[in-house]
N, C-alpha and C. Protein backbone atom coordinates (compact mmCIF):
# COMPACT_ATOMS: atom_id res chain seq x y z
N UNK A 1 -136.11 92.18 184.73
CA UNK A 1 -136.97 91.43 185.61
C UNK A 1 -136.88 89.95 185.27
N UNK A 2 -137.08 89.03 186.47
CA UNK A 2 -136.90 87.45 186.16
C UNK A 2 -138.23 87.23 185.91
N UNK A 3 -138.26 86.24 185.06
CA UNK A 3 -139.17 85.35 184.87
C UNK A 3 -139.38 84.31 185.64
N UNK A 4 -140.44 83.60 185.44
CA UNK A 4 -140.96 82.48 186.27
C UNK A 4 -139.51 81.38 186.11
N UNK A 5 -138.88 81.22 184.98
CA UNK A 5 -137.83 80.14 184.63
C UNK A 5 -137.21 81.06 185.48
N UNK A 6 -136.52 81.52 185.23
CA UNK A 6 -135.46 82.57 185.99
C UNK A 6 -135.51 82.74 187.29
N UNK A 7 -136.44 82.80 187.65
CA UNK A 7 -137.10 82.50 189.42
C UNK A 7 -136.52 81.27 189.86
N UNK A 8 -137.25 80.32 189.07
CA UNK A 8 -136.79 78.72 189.38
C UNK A 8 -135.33 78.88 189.49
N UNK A 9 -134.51 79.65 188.64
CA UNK A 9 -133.44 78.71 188.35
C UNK A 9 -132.53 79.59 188.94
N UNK A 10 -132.83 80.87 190.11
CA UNK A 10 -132.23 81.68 191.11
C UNK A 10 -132.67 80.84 192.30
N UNK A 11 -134.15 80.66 192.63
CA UNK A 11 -133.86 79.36 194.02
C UNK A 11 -133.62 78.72 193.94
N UNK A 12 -133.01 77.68 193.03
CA UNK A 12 -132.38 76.27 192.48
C UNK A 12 -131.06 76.39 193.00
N UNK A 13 -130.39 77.83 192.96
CA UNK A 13 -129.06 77.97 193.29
C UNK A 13 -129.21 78.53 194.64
N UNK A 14 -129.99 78.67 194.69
CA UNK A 14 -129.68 79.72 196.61
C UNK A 14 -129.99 78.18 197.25
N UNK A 15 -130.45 77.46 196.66
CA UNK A 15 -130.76 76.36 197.86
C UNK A 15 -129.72 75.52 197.64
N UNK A 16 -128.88 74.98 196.31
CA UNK A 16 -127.98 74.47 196.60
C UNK A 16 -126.81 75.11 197.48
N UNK A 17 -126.79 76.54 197.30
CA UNK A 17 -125.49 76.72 197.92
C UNK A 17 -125.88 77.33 199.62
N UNK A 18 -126.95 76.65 199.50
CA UNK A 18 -127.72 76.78 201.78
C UNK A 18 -127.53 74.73 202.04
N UNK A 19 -127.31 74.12 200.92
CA UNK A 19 -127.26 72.91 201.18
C UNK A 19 -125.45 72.53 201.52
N UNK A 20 -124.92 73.68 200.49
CA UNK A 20 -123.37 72.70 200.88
C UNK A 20 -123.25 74.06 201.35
N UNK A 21 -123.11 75.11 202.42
CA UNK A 21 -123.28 75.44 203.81
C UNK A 21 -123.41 74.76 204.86
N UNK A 22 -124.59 73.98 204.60
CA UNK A 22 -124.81 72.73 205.99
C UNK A 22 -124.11 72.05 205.95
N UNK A 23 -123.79 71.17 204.52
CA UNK A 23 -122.96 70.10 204.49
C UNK A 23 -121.84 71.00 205.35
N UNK A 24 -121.18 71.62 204.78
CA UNK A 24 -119.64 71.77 205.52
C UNK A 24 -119.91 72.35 206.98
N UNK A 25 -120.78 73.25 207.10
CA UNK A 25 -120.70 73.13 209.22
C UNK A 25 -120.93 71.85 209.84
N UNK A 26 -121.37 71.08 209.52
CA UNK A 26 -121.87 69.56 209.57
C UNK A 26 -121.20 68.89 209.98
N UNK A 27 -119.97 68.80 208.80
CA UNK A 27 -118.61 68.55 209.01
C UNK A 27 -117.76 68.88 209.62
N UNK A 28 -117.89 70.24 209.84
CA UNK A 28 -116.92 70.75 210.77
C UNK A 28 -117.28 70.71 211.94
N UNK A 29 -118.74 70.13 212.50
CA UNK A 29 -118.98 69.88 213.76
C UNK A 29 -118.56 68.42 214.34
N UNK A 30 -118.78 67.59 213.22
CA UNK A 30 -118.50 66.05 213.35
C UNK A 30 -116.81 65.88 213.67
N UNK A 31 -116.07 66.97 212.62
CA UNK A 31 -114.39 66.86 212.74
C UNK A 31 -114.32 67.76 214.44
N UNK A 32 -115.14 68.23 215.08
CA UNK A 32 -114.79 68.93 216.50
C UNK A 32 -114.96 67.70 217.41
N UNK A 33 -116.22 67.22 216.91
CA UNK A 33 -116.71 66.60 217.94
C UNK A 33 -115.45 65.02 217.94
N UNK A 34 -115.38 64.52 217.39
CA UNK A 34 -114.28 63.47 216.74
C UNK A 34 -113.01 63.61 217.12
N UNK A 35 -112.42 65.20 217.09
CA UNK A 35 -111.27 65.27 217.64
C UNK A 35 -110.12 65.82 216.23
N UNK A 36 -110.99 65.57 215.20
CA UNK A 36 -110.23 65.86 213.86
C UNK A 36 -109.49 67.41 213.77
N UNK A 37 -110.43 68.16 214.78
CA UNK A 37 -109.75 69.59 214.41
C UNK A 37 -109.26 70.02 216.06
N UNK A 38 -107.70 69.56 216.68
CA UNK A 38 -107.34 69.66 217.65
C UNK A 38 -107.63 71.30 218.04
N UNK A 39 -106.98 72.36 217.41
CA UNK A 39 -106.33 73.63 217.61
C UNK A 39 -108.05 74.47 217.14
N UNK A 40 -108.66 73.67 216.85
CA UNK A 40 -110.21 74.77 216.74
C UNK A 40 -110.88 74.87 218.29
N UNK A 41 -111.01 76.45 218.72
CA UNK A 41 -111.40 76.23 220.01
C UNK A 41 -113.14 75.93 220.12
N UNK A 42 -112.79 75.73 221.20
CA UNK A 42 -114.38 75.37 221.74
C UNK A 42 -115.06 75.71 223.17
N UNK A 43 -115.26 76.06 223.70
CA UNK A 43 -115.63 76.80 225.25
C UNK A 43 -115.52 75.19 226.14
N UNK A 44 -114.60 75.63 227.00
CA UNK A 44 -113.56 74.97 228.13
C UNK A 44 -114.66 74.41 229.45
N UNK A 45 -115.86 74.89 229.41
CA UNK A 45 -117.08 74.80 230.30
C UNK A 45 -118.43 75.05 230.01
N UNK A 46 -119.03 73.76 229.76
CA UNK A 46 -120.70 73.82 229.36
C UNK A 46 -121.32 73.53 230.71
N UNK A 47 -122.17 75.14 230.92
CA UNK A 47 -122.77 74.53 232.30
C UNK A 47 -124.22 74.61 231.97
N UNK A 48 -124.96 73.68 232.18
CA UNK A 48 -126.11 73.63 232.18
C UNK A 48 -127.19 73.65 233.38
N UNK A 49 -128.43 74.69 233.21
CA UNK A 49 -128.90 74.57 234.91
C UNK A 49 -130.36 73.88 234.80
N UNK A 50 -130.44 73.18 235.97
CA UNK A 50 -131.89 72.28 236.20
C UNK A 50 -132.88 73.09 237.79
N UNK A 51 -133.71 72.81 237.60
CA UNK A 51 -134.02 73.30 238.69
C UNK A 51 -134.44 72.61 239.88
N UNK A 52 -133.97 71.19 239.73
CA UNK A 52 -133.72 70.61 241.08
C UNK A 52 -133.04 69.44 241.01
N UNK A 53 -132.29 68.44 241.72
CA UNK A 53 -131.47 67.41 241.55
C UNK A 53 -132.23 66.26 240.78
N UNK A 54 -133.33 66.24 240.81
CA UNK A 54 -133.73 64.99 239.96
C UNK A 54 -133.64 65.36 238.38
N UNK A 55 -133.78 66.90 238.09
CA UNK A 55 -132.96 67.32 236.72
C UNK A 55 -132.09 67.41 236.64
N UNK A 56 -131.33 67.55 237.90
CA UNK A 56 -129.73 67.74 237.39
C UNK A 56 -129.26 66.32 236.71
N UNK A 57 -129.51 65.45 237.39
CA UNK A 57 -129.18 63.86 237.36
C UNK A 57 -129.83 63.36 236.18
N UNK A 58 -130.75 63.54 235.68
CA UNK A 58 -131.30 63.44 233.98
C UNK A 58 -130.47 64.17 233.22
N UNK A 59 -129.98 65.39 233.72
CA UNK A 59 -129.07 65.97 232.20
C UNK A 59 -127.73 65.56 232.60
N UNK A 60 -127.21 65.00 233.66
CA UNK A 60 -125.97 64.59 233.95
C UNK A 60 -125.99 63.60 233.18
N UNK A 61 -126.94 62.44 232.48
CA UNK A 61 -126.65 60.96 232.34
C UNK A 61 -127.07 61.35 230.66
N UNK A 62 -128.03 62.37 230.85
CA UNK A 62 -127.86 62.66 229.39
C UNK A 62 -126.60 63.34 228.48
N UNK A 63 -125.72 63.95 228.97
CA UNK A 63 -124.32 64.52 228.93
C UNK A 63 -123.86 63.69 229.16
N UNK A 64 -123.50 62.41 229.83
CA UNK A 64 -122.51 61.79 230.26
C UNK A 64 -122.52 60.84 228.26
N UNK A 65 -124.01 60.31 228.79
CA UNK A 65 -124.59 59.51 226.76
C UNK A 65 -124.12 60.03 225.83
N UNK A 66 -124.55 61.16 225.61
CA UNK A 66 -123.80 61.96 224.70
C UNK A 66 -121.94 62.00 224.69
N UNK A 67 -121.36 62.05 225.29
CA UNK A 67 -120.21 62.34 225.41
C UNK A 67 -119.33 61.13 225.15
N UNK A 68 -120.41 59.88 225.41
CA UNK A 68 -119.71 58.56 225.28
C UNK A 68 -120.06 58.16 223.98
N UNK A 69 -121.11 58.64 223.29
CA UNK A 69 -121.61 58.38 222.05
C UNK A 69 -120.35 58.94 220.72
N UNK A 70 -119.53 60.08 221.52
CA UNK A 70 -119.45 61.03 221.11
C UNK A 70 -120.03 62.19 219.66
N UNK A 71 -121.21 62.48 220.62
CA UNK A 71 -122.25 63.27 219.60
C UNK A 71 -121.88 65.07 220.07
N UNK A 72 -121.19 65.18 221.51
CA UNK A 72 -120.72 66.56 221.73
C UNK A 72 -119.06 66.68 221.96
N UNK A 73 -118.35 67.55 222.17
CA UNK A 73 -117.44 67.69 221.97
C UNK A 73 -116.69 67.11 223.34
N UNK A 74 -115.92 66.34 223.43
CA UNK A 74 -114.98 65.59 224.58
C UNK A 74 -114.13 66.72 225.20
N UNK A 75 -114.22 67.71 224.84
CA UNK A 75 -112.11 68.21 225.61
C UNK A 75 -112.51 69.62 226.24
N UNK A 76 -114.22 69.29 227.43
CA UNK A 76 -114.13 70.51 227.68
C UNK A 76 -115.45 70.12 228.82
N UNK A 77 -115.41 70.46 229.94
CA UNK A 77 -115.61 70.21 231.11
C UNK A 77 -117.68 70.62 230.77
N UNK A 78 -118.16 69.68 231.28
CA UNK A 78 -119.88 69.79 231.46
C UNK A 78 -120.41 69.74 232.59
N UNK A 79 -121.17 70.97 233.31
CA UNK A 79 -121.25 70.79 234.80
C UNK A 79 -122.93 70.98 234.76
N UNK A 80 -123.80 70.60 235.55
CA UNK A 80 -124.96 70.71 235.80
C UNK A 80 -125.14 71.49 237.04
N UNK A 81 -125.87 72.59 237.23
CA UNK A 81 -126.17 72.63 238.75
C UNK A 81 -128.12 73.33 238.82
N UNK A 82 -128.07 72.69 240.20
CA UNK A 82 -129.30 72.70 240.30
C UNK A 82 -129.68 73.96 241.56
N UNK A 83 -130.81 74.64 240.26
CA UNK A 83 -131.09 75.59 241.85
C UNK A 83 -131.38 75.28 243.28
N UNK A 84 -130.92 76.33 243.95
CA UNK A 84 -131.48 76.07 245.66
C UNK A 84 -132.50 75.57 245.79
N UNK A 85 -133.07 74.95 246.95
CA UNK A 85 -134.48 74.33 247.29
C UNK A 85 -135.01 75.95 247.34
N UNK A 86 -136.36 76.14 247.30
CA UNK A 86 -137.23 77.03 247.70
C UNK A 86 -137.48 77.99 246.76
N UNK A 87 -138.16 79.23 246.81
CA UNK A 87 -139.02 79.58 245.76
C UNK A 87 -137.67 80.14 244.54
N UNK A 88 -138.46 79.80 243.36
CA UNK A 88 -137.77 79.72 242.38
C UNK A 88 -137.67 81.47 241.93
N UNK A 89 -136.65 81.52 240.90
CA UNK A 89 -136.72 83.20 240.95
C UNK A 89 -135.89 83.59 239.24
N UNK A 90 -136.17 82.27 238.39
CA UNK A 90 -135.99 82.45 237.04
C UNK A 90 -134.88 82.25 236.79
N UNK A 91 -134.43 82.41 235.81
CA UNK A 91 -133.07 82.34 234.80
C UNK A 91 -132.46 83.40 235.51
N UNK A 92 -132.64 84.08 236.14
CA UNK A 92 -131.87 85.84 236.79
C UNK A 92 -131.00 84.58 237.97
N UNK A 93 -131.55 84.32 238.49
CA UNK A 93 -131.26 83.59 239.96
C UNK A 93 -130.52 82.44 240.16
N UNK A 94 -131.18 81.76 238.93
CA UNK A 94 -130.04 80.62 238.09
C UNK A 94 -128.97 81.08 237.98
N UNK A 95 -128.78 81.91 237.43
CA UNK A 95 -127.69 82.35 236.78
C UNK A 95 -126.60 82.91 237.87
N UNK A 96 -126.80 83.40 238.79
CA UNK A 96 -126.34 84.25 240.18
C UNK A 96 -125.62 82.37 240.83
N UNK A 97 -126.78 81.92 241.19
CA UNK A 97 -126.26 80.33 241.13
C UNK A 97 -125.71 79.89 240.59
N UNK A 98 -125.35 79.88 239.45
CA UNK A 98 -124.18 79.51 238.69
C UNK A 98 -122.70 79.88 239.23
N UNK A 99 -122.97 81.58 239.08
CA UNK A 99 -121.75 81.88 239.77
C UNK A 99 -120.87 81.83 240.95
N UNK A 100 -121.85 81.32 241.79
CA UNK A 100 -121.40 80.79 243.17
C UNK A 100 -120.86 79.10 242.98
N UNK A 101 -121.69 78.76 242.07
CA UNK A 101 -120.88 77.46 242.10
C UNK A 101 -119.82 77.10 241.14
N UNK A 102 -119.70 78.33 239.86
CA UNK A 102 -118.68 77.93 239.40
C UNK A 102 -116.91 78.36 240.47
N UNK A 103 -117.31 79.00 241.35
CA UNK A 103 -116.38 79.10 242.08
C UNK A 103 -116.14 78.08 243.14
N UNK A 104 -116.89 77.67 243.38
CA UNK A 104 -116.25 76.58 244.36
C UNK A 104 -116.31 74.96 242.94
N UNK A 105 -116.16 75.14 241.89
CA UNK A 105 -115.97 73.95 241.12
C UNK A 105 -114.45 74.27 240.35
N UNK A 106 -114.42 75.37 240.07
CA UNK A 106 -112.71 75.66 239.24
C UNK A 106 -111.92 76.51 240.06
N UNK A 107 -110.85 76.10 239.93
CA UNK A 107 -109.61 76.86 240.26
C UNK A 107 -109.74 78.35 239.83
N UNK A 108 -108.62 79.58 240.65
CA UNK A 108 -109.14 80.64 240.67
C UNK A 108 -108.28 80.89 238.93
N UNK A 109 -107.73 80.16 238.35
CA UNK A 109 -106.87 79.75 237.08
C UNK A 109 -108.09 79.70 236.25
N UNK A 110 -108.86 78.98 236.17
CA UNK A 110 -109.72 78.24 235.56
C UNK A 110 -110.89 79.56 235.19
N UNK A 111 -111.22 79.89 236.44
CA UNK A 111 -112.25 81.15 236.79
C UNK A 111 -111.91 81.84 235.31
N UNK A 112 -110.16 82.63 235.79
CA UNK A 112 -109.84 83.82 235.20
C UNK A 112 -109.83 83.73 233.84
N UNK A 113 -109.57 82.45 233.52
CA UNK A 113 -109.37 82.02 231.57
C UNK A 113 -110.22 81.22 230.81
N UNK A 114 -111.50 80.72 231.86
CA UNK A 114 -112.35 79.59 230.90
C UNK A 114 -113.37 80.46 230.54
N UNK A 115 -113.81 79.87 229.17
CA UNK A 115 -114.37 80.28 227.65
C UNK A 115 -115.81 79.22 228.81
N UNK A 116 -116.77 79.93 229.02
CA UNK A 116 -117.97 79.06 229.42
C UNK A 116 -119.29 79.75 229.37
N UNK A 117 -119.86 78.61 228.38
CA UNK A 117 -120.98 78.83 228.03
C UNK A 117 -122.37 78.45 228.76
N UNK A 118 -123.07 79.02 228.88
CA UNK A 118 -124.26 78.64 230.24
C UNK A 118 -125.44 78.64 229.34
N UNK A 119 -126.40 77.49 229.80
CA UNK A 119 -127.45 77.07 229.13
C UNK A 119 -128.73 76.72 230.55
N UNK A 120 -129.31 78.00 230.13
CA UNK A 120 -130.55 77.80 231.37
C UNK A 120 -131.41 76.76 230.94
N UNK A 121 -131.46 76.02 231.53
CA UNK A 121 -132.87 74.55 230.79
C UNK A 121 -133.11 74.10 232.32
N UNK A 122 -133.61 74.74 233.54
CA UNK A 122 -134.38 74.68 234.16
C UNK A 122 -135.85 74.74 234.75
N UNK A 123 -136.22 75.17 233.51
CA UNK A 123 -137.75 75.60 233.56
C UNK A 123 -138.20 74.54 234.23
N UNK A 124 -139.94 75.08 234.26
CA UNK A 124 -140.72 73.88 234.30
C UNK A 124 -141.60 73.50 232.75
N UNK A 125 -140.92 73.72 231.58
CA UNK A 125 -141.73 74.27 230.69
C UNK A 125 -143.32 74.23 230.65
N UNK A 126 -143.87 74.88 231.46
CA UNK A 126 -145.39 75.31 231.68
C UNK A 126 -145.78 75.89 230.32
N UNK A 127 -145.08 76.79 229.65
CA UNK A 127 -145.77 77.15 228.53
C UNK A 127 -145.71 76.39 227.11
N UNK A 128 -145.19 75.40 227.43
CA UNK A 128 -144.28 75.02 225.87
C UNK A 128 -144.14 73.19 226.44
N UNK A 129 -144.62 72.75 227.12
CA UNK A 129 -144.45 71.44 227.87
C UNK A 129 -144.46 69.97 226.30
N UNK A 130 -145.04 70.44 225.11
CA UNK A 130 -144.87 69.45 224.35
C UNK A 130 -143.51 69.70 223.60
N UNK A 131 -142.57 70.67 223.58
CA UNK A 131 -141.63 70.54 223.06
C UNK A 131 -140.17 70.24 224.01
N UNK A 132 -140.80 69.73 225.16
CA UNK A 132 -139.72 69.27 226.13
C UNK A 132 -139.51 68.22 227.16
N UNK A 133 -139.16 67.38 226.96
CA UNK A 133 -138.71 65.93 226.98
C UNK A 133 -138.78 65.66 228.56
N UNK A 134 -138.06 66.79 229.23
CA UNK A 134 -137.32 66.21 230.75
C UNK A 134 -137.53 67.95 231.18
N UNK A 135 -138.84 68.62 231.26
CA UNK A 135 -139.25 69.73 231.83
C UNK A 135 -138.85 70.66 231.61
C-alpha cells in the first residue's frame, strides 16, 4: 500500500506525463495547422451548420479569421450552410440539409472520396446561452 509520500510522488508523475501528452498533441496540431506535417491527413471538408444566413455569415468570417490567422488547418475546404427558412426540425434536419447541399457544392469525385466532418452549431442555444458567443 502507498503512503501519503508515495501518493504524492505517483500524481507527481501521472501529471507530468498528462503534461508532455499535451505538449506533444499541441505540437502536432500547430505542425498541421502550419503546414509542417504535409502527408498527415486531415478531413478534406469542414462543414459547419447555422440556422439562418445571418449565422452562416458570422461563422463564415469567423472561419475565414481563423484560417488567415492560421489557427485551423489551410488545405481543406470549410463550408457553412444554413437551414431552410421555416420551422426548424433539429440537428436530424440539419443534417439531411447538409446532404443536399453538399451535392450541389462538390463534384460527384469529391462526394465519393472526401473525408468530411460536420459540426451542427445551429442551435439557438436556449439552454446553455452563456456558453455561446454567436447562438
Amino acid at each position: 500500500s502507498l503512503g501519503g509520500e508515495g501518493v504524492s510522488v505517483a500524481m507527481e508523475g501521472w501529471r507530468e506525463s498528462l503534461r508532455a501528452a499535451t505538449r506533444s498533441k499541441l505540437k502536432e496540431y500547430h505542425d498541421l495547422v502550419s503546414g509542417k506535417l504535409p502527408g498527415r491527413d486531415f478531413f478534406d471538408v469542414v462543414v459547419v451548420t447555422a440556422r439562418d444566413e445571418q449565422q452562416q455569415a458570422l461563422y463564415q468570417r469567423q472561419l475565414q479569421a481563423k484560417k488567415d490567422r492560421k489557427e485551423i488547418p489551410c488545405g481543406c475546404k470549410y463550408l457553412v450552410f444554413h437551414d431552410p427558412p421555416g420551422v426548424k426540425i433539429g440537428d436530424g434536419g440539419a443534417t439531411l440539409n447538409v446532404f443536399e447541399q453538399l451535392e450541389k457544392s462538390l463534384s460527384k469525385e469529391e462526394l465519393d472520396t472526401a473525408r468530411v466532418v460536420l459540426i451542427n452549431a445551429g442551435g439557438y442555444s436556449q439552454r446553455l446561452p452563456h456558453v455561446s458567443a454567436l447562438g
